[in-house]
Protein backbone atom coordinates (compact mmCIF):
# COMPACT_ATOMS: atom_id res chain seq x y z
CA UNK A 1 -17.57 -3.08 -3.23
CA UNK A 2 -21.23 -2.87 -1.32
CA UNK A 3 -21.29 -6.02 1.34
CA UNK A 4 -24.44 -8.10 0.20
CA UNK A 5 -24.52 -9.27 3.78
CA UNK A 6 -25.10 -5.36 5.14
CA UNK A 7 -29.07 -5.10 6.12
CA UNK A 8 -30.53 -1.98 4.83
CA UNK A 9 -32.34 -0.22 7.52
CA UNK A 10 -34.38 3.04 7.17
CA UNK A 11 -35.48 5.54 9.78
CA UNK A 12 -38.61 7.20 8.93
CA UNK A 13 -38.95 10.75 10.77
CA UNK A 14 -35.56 10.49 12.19
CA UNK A 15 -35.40 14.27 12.83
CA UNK A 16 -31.51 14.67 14.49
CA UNK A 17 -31.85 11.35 16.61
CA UNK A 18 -31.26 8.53 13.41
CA UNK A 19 -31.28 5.39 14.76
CA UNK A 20 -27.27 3.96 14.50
CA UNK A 21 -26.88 2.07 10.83
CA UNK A 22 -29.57 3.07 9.13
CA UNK A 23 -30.41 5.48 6.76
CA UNK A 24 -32.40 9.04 7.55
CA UNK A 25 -35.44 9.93 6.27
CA UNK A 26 -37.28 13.62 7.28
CA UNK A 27 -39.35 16.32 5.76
CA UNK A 28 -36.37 18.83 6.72
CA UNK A 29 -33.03 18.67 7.02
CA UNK A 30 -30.49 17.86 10.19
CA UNK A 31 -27.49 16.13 11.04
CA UNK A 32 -28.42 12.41 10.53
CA UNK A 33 -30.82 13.09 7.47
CA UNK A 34 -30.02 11.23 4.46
CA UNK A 35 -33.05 11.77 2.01
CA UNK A 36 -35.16 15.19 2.54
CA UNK A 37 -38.83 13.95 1.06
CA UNK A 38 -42.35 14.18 2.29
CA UNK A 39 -42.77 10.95 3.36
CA UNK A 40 -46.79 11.74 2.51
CA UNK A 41 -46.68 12.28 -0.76
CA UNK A 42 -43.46 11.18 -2.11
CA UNK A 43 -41.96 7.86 -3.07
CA UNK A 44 -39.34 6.45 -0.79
CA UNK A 45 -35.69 6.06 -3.01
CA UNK A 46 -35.01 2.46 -3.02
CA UNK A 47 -36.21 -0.35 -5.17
CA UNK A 48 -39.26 -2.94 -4.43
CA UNK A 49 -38.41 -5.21 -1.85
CA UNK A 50 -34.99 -4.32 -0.63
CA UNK A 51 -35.29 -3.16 2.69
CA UNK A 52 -34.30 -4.93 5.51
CA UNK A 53 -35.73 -3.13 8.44
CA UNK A 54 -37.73 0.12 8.82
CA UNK A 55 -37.91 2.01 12.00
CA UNK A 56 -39.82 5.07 13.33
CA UNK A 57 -40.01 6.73 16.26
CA UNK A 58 -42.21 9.42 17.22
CA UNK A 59 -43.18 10.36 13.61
CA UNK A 60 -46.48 8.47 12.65
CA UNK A 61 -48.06 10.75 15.13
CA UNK A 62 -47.55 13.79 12.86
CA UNK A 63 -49.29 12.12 9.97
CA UNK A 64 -52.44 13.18 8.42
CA UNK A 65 -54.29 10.50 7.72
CA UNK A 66 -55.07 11.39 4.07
CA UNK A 67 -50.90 11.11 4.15
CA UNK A 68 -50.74 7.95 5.83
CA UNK A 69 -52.06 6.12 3.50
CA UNK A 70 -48.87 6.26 0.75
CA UNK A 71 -46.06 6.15 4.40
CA UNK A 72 -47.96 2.15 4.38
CA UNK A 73 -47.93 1.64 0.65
CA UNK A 74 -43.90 3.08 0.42
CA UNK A 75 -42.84 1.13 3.78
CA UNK A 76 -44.68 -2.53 2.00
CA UNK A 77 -43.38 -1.69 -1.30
CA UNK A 78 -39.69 -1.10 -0.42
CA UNK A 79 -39.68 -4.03 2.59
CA UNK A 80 -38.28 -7.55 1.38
CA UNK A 81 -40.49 -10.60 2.21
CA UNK A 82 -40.30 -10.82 6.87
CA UNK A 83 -38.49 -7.35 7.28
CA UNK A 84 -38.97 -5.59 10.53
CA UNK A 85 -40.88 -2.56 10.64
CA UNK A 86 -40.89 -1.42 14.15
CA UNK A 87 -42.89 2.28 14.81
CA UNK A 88 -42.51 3.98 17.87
CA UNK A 89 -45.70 6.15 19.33
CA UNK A 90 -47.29 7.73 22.37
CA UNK A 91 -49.78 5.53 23.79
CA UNK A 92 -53.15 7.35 23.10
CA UNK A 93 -54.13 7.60 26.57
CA UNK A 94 -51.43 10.02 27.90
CA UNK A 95 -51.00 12.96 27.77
CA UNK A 96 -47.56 13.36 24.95
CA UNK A 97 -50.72 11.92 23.01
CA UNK A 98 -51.98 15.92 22.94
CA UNK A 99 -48.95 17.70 22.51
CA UNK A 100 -48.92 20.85 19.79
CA UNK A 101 -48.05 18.96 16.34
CA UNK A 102 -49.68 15.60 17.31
CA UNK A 103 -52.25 15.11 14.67
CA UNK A 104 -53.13 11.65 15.04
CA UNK A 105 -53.40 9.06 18.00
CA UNK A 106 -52.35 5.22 17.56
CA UNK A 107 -53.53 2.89 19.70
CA UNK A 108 -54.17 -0.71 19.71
CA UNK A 109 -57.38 -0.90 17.65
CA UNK A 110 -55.92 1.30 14.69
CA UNK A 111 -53.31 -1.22 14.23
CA UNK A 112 -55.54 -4.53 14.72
CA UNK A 113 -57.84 -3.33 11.71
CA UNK A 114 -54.75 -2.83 9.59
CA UNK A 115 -52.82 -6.51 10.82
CA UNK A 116 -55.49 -8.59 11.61
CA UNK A 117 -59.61 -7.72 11.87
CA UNK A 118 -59.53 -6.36 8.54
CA UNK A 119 -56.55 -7.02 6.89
CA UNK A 120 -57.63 -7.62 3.51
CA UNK A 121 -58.80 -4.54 3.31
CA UNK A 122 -55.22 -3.12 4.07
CA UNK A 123 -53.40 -5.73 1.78
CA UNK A 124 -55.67 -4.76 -1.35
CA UNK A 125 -55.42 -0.72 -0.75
CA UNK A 126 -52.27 0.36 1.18
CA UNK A 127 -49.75 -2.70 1.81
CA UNK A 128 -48.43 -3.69 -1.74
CA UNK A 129 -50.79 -6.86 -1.54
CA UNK A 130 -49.03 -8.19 1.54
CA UNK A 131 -49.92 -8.11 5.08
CA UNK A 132 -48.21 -6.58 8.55
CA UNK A 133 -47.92 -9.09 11.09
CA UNK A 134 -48.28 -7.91 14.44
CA UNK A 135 -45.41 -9.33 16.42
CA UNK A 136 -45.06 -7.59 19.90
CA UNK A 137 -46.36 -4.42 21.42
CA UNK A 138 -44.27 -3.21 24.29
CA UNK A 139 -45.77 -0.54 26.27
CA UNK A 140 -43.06 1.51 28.12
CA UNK A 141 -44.00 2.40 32.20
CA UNK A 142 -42.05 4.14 34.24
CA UNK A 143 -40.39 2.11 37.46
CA UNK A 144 -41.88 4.75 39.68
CA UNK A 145 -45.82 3.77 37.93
CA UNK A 146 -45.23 0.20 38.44
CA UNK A 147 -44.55 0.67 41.89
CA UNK A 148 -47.37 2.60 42.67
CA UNK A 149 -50.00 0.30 40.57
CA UNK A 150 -48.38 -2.82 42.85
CA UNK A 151 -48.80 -1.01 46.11
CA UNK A 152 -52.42 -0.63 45.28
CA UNK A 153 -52.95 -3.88 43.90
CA UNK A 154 -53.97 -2.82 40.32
CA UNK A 155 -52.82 -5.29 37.67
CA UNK A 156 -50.41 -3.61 34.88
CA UNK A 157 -52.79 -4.79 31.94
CA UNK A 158 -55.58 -3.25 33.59
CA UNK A 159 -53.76 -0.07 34.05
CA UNK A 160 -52.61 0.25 30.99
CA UNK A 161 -56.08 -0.34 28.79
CA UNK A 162 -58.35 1.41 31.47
CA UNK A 163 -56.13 4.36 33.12
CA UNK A 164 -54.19 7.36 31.57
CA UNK A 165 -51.15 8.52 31.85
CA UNK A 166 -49.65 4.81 32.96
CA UNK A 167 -48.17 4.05 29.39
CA UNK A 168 -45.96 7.22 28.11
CA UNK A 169 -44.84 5.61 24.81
CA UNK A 170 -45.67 2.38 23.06
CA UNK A 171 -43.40 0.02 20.34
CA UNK A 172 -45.03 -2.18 17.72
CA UNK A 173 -43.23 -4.84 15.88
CA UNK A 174 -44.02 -6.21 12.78
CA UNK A 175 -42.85 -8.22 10.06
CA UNK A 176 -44.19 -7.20 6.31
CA UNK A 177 -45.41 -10.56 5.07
CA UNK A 178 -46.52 -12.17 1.71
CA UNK A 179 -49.06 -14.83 3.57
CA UNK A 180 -52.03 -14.21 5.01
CA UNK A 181 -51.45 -14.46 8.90
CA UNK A 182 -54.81 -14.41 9.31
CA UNK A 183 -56.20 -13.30 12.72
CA UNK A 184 -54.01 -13.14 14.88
CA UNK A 185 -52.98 -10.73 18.65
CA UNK A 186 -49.41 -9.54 19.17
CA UNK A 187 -47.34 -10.68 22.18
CA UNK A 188 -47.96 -7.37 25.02
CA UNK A 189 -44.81 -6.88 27.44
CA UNK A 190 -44.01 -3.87 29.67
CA UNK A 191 -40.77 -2.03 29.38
CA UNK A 192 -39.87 0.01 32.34
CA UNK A 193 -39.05 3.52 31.52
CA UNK A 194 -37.74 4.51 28.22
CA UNK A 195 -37.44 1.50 26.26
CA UNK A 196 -35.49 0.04 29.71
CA UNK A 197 -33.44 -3.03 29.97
CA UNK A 198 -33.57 -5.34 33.37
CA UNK A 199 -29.95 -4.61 33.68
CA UNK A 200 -30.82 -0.54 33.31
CA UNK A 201 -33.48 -0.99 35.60
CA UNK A 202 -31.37 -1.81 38.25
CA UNK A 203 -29.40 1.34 37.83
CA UNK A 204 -32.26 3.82 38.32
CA UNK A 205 -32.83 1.94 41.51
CA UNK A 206 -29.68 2.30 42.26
CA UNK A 207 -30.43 6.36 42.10
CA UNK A 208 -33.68 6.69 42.93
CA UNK A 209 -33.16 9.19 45.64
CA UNK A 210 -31.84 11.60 43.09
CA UNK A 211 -35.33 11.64 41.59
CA UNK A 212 -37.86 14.52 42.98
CA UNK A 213 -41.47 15.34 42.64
CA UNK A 214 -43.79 18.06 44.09
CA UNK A 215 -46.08 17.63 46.92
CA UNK A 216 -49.50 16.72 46.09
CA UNK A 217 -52.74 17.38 47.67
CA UNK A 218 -56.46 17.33 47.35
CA UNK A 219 -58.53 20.37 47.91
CA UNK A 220 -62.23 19.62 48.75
CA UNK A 221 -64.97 21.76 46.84
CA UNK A 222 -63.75 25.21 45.70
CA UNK A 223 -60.27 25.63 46.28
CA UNK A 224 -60.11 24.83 49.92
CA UNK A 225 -57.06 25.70 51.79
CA UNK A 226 -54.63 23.76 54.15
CA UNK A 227 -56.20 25.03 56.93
CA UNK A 228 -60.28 24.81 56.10
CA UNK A 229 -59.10 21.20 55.30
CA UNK A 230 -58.08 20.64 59.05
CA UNK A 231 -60.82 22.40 60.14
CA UNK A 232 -63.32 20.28 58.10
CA UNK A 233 -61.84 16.90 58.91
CA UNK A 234 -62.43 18.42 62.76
CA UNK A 235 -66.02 18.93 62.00
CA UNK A 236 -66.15 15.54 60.26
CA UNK A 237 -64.85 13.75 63.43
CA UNK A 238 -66.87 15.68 65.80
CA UNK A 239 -70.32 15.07 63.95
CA UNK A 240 -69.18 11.28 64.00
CA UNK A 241 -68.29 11.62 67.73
CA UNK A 242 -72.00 13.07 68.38
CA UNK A 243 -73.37 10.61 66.31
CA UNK A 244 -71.97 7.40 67.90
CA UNK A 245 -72.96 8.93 71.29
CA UNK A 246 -76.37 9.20 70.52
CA UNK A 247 -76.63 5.39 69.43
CA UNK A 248 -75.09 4.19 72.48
CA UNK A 249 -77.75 6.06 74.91
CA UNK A 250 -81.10 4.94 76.35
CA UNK A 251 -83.03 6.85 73.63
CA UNK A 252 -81.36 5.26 70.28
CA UNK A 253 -82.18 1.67 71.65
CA UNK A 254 -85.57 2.58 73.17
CA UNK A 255 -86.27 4.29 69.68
CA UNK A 256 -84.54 1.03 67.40
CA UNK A 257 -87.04 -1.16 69.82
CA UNK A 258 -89.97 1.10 69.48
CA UNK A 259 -89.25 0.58 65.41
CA UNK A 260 -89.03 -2.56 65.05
CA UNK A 261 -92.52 -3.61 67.30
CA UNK A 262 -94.27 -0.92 65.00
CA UNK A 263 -93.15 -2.84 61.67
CA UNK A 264 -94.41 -6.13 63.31
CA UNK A 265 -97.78 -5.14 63.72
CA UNK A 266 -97.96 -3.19 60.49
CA UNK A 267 -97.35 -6.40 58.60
């Protein structure tokens, strides 16, 4: 006998990685796929309103977006009235964003216009007549990138609408709604590395000298080696040297003085 207490939870685009408890959905089969179906043209297998809690990671990235379109109106037909649907992305301004196979790019604007600026637009076309209300986004930064932002005194909201390659992936939560929520932001919190907890936070510290990286340097004009670096910052130094000389001797300051009485009398 089926537990009427069991939530029924889908994973859209779970590829061989389904999400524990739930139910796989892909294009192609693999271990953890339940239901093989093109998730942009076909009709997902379970009645109106009797999901629980739909999950996707890495997927909506591969839509097209004359596909996208029926993945909202199957996802808001199937969810019950303040399921979860919680879609896993990169952040648009990193580079995963351009990978081969990314189609489309997700970032926070796309999903305002569908929760919140224009809603109604959304509820009459694609979302069943119901609304996505934008709970949380949490935008995942590695320990290493938070460090590095703090050392240079850049604040991490900053960083992460103005700068590339500080977000790597990003999580949005919402809940499928029959009420307007009208307009309306989503709580923003950082998760440190990949979808980190405090507790597993402390354990990369823990073996952070394990962790490696190559050298980096900056080469000035065309390719500029180690050495016509050194030799350049020489030049720099000496030219500097010169130059400081020349305003601490009897000339600069007869000169400066000779200046300044000319603009007087030219005024």
């Amino acid at each position: 006998m089926e537990d009427p207490n069991k939530k029924l939870i889908l994973d859209i685009g779970c590829g061989s990685k389904k999400k524990p408890g739930s139910i796989g959905i892909d294009y192609s089969y693999s271990t953890g796929v339940d239901h093989v179906l093109n998730i942009e043209n076909d009709a997902l297998p379970f009645a109106d309103e009797s999901v629980d809690y739909i999950y996707s990671s890495h997927c909506f990235e591969h839509l097209k977006d004359e596909g996208v379109g029926n993945v909202w109106k199957e996802i808001s037909r199937v969810a019950k009235n303040n399921a979860t649907i919680e879609i896993w992305t990169p952040y648009p301004h990193t580079d995963q964003q351009w990978l081969i196979g990314h189609v489309a790019g997700w970032g926070p604007l796309r999903w305002d216009h569908l929760s919140s600026s224009h809603r109604d637009i959304y509820s009459n076309s694609f979302l069943d007549g119901g609304y996505w209300r934008w709970n949380e986004a949490q935008f995942v930064i590695k320990p290493e990138t938070i460090k590095e932002l703090d050392e240079m005194n850049i604040p991490h909201e900053f960083a992460i609408r103005h700068m590339n390659n500080i977000c790597t992936e990003w999580g949005c939560f919402f809940s499928y709604v029959k009420e307007d929520p009208g307009i309306h932001a989503p709580k923003r919190s950082i998760s440190l590395g990949g979808r980190y907890s405090c507790d597993e936070y402390v354990k990369f510290e823990g073996k952070r000298t394990e962790l490696h990286a190559p050298k980096r340097n900056i080469s000035l004009g065309e390719r500029y080696s180690c050495d016509e670096y050194v030799k350049f910052e020489k030049e720099k130094i000496r030219i500097e040297e010169e130059l400081n000389a020349i305003k601490q001797s009897k000339i600069w300051r007869f000169f400066s003085l000779y200046r300044n009485i000319k603009d007087k009398l030219s005024r």
